[in-house]
N, C-alpha and C. Protein backbone atom coordinates (compact mmCIF):
# COMPACT_ATOMS: atom_id res chain seq x y z
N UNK A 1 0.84 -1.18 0.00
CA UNK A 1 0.00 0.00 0.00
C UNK A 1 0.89 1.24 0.00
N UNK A 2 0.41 2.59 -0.69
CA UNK A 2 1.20 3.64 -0.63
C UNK A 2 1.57 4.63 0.41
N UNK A 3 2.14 5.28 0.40
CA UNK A 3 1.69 6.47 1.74
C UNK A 3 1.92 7.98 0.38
N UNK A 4 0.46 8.71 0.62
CA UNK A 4 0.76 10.12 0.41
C UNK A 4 1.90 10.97 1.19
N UNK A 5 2.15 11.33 0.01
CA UNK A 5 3.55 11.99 0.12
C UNK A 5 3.59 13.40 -0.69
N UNK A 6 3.39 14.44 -0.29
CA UNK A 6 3.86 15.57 -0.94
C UNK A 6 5.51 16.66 -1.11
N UNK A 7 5.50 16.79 -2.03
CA UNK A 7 6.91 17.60 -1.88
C UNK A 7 6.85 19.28 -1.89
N UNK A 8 7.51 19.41 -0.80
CA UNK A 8 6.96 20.96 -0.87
C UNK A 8 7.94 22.25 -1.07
N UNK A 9 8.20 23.12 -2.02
CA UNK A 9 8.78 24.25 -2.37
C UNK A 9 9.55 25.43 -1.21
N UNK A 10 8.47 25.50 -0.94
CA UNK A 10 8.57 26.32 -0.16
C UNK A 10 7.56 26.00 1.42
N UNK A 11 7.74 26.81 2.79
CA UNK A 11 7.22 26.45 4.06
C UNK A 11 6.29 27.49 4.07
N UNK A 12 4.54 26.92 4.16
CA UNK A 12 3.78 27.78 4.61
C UNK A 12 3.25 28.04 5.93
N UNK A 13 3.09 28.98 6.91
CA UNK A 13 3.09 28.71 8.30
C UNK A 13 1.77 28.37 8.88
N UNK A 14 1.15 29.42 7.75
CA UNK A 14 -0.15 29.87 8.30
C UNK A 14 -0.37 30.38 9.60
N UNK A 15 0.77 30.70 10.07
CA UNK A 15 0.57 30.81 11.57
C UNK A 15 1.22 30.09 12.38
N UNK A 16 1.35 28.78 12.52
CA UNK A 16 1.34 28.07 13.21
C UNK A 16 2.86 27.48 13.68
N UNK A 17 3.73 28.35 13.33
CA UNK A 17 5.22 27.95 13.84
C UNK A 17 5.01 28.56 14.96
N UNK A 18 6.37 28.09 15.62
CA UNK A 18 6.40 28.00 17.49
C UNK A 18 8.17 28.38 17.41
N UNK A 19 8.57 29.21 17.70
CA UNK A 19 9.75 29.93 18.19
C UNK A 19 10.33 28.96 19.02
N UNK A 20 11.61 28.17 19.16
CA UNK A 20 12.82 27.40 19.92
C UNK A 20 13.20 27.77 20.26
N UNK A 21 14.18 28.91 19.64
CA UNK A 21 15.24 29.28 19.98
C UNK A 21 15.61 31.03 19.55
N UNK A 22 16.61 31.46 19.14
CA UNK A 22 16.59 32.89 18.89
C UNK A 22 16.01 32.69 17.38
N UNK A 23 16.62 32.07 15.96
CA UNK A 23 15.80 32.24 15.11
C UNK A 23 15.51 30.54 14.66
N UNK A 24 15.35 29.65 15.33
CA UNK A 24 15.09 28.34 14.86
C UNK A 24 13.59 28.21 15.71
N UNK A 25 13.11 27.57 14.89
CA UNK A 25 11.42 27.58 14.17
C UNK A 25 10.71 26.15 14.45
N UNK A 26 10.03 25.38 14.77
CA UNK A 26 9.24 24.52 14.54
C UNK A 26 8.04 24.47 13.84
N UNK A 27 6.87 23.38 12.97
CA UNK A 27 6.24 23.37 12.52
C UNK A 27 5.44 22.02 12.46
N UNK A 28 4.72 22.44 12.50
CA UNK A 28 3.80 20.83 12.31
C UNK A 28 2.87 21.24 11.35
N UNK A 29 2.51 19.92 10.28
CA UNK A 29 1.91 20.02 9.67
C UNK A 29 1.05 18.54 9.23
N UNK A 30 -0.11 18.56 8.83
CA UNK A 30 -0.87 17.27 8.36
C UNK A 30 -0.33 16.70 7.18
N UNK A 31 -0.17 15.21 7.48
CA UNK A 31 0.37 14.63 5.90
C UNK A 31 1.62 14.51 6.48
N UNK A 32 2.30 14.20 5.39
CA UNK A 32 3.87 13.60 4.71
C UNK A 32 4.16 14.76 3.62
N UNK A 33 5.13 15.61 4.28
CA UNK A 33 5.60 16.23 3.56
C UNK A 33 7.28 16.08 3.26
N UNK A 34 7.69 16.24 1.89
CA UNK A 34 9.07 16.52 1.97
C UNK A 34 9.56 17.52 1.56
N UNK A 35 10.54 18.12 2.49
CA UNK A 35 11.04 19.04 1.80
C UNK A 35 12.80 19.06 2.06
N UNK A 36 13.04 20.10 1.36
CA UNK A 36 15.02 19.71 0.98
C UNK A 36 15.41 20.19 1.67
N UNK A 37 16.58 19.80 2.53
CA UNK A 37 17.44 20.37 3.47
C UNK A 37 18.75 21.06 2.84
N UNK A 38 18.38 21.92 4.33
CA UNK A 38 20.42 22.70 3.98
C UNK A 38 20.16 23.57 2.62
N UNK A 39 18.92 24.09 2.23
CA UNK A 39 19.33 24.93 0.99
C UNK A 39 17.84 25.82 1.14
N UNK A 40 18.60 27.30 0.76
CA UNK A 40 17.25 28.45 1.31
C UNK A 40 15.85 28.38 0.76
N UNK A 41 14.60 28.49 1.26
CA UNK A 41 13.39 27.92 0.76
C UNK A 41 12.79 29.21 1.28
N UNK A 42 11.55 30.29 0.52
CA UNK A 42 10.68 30.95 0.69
C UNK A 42 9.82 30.37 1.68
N UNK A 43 9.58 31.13 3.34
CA UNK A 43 8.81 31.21 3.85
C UNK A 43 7.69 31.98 3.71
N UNK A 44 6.35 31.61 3.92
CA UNK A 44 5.41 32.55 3.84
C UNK A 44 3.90 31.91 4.79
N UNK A 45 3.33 32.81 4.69
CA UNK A 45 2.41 32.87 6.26
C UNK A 45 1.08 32.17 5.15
N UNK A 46 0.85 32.45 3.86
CA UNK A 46 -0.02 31.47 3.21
C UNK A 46 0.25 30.93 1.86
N UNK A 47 0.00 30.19 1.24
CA UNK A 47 0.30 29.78 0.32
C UNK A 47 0.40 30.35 -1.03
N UNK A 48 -0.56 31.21 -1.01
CA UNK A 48 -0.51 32.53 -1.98
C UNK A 48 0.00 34.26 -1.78
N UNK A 49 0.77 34.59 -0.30
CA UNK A 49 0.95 35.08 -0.23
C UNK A 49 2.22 35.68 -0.28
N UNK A 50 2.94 36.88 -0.12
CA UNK A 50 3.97 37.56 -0.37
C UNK A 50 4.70 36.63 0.53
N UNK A 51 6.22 36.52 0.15
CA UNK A 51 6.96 35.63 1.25
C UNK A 51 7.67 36.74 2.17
N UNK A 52 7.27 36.27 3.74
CA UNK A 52 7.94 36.85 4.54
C UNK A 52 9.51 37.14 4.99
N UNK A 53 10.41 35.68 4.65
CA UNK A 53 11.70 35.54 4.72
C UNK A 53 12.38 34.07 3.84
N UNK A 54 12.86 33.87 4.41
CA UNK A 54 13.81 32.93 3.85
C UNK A 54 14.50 31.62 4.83
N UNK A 55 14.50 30.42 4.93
CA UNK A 55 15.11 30.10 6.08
C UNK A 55 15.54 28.42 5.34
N UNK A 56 16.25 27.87 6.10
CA UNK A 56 16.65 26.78 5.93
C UNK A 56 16.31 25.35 6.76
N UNK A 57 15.93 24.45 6.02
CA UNK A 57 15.24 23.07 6.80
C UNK A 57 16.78 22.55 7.37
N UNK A 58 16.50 21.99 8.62
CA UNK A 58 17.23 21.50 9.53
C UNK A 58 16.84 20.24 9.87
N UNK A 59 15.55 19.51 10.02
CA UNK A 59 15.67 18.62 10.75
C UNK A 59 14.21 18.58 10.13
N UNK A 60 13.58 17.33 9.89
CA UNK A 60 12.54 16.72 9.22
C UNK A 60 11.58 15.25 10.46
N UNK A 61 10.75 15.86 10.71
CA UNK A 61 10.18 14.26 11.30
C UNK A 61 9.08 13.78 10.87
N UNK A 62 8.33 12.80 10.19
CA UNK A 62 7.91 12.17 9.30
C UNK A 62 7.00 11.47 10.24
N UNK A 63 5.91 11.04 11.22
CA UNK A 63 5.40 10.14 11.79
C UNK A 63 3.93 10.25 12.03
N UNK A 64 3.38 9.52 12.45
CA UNK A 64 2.17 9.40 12.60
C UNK A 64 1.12 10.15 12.26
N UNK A 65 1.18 9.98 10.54
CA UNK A 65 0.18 11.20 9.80
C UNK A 65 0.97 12.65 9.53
N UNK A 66 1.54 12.69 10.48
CA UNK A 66 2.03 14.36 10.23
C UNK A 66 3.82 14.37 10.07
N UNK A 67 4.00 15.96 9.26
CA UNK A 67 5.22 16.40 9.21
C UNK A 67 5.79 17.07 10.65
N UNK A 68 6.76 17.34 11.15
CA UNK A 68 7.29 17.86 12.21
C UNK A 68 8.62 18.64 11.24
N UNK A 69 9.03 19.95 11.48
CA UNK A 69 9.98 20.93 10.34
C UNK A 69 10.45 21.69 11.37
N UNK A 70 11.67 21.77 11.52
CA UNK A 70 12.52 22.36 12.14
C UNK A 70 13.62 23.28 11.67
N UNK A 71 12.93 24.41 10.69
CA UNK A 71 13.96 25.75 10.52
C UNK A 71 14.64 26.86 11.01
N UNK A 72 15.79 27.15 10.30
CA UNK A 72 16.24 27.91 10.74
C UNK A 72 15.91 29.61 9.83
N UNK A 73 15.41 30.29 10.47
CA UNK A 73 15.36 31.49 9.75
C UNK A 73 16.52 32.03 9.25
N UNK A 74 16.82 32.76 7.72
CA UNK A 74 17.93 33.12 7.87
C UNK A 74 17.57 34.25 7.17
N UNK A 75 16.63 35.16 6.79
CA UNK A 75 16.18 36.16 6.30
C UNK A 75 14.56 36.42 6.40
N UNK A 76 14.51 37.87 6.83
CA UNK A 76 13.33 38.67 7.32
C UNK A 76 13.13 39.58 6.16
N UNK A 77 12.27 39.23 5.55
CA UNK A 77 11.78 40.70 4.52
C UNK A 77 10.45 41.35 5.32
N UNK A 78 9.52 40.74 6.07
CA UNK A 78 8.70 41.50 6.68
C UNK A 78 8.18 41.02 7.90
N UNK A 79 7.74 41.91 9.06
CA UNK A 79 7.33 41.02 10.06
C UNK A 79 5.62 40.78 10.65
N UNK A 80 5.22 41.22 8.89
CA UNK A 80 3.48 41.32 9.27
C UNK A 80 2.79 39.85 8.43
């Protein structure tokens, strides 16, 4: 049997990241997502919207239905 799997461009937050550390990020999301590490990816707060910054995937967790995304911010273009 398969598992849905999406690959994703860029990180949308919608909101819902949670601050770690000074600029490293957590995220949870529904599904199986993949996305590429170690190389800069457009953040943005919706899927159609202006991108807020820029940051880099660090750490990926894959389990029970959902994604777990652990970035690092590494550019701020806006903070609204």
């Amino acid at each position: 049997m398969g598992m849905p799997l999406e690959i994703q461009t860029m990180i949308v937050t919608n909101g819902k990241e949670k601050r770690i550390e000074h600029n490293l990020f957590i995220l949870q999301k529904e599904g199986y997502r993949l996305y590429p590490l170690d190389i800069p990816l457009e953040v943005r707060r919706t899927k159609h919207g202006e991108a807020t910054g820029q940051a880099v995937v660090k750490k990926l967790v894959l389990e029970n239905g959902t994604t777990i995304v652990t970035y690092e911010l590494i550019a701020l273009h806006s903070i609204n």
